[in-house]
C-alpha atoms as a PDB file:
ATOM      1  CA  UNK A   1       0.000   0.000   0.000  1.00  0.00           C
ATOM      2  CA  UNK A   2       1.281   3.353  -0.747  1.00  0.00           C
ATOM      3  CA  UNK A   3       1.671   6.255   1.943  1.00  0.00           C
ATOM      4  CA  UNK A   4      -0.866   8.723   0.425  1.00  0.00           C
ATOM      5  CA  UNK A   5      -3.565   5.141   0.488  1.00  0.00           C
ATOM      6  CA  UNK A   6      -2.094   4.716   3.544  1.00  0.00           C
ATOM      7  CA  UNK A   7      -2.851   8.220   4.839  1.00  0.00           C
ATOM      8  CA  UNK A   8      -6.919   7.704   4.582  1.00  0.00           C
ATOM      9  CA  UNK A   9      -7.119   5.215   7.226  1.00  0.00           C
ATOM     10  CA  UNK A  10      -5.031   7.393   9.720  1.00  0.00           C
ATOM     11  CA  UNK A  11      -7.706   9.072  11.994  1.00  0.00           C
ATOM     12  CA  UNK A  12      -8.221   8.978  15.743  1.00  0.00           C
ATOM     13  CA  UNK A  13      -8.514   5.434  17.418  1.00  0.00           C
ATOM     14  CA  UNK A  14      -7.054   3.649  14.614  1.00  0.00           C
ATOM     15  CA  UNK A  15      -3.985   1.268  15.562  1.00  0.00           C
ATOM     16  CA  UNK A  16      -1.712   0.832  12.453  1.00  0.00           C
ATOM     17  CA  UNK A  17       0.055  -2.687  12.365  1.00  0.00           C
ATOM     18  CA  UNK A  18       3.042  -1.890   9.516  1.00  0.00           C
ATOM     19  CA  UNK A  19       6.297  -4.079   8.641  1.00  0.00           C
ATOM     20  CA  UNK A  20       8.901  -1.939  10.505  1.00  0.00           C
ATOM     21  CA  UNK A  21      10.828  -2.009   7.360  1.00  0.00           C
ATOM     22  CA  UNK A  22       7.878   0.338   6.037  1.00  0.00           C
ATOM     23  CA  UNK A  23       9.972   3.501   6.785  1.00  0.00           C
ATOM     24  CA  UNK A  24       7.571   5.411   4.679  1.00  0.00           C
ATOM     25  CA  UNK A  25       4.322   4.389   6.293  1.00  0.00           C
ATOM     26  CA  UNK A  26       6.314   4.597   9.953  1.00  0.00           C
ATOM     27  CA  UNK A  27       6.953   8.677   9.173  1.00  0.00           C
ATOM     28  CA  UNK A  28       3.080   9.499   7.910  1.00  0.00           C
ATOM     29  CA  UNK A  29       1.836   7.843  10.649  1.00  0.00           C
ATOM     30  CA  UNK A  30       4.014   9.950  13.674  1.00  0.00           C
ATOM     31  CA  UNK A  31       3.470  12.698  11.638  1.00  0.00           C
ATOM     32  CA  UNK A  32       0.336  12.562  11.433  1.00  0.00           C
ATOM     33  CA  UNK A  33       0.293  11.716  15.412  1.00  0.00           C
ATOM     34  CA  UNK A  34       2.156  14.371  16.267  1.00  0.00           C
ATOM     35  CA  UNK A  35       0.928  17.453  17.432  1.00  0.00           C
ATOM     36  CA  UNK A  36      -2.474  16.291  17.594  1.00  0.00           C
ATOM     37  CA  UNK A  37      -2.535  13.908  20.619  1.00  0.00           C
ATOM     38  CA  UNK A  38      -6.359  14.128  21.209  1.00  0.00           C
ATOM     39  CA  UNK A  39      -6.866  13.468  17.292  1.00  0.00           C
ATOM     40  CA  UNK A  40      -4.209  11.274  16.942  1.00  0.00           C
ATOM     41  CA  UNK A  41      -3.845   7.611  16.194  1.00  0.00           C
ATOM     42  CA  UNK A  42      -4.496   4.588  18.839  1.00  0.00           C
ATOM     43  CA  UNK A  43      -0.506   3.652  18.281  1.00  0.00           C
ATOM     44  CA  UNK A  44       1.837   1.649  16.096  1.00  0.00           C
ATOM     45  CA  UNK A  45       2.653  -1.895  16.286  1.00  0.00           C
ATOM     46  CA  UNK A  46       6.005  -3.108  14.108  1.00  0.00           C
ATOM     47  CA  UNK A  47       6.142  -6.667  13.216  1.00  0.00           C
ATOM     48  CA  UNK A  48       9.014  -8.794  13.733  1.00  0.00           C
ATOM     49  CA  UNK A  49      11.448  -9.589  10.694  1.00  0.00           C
ATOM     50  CA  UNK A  50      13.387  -6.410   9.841  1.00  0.00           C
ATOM     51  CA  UNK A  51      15.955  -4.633  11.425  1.00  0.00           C
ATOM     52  CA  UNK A  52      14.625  -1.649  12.299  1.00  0.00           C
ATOM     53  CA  UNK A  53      11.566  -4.179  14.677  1.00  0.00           C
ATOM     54  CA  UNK A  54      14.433  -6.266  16.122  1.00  0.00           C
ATOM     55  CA  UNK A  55      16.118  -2.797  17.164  1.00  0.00           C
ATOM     56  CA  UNK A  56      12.925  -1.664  18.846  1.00  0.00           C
ATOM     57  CA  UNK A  57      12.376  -1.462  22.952  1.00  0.00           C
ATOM     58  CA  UNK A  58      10.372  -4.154  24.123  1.00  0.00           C
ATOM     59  CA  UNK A  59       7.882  -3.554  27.050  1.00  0.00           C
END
């Protein structure tokens, strides 16, 4: 899916579930977070498999 698809799902309460490889989807959807906390999106989740997930702080 491409960012600007992407982009029309990203409204308030939605969690977006993205490859953490997807760099491109990763930016639009903090930027689209930021600034707009009561707006903003549910969260992100990365999924395992790239370098960029394996890097990420665990909980």
């Amino acid at each position: 899916m491409s960012v600007r698809s992407a982009l029309s799902y990203f409204k308030k309460g939605v969690l977006v579930i993205t490859p953490g490889d997807r760099e491109d989807i990763l930016l639009a959807a903090a930027t689209t977070m930021y600034g707009r906390a009561p707006d903003g999106l549910a969260g992100i989740v990365l999924l395992a498999g790239s370098a960029f997930a394996e890097r990420a702080p665990r909980r």
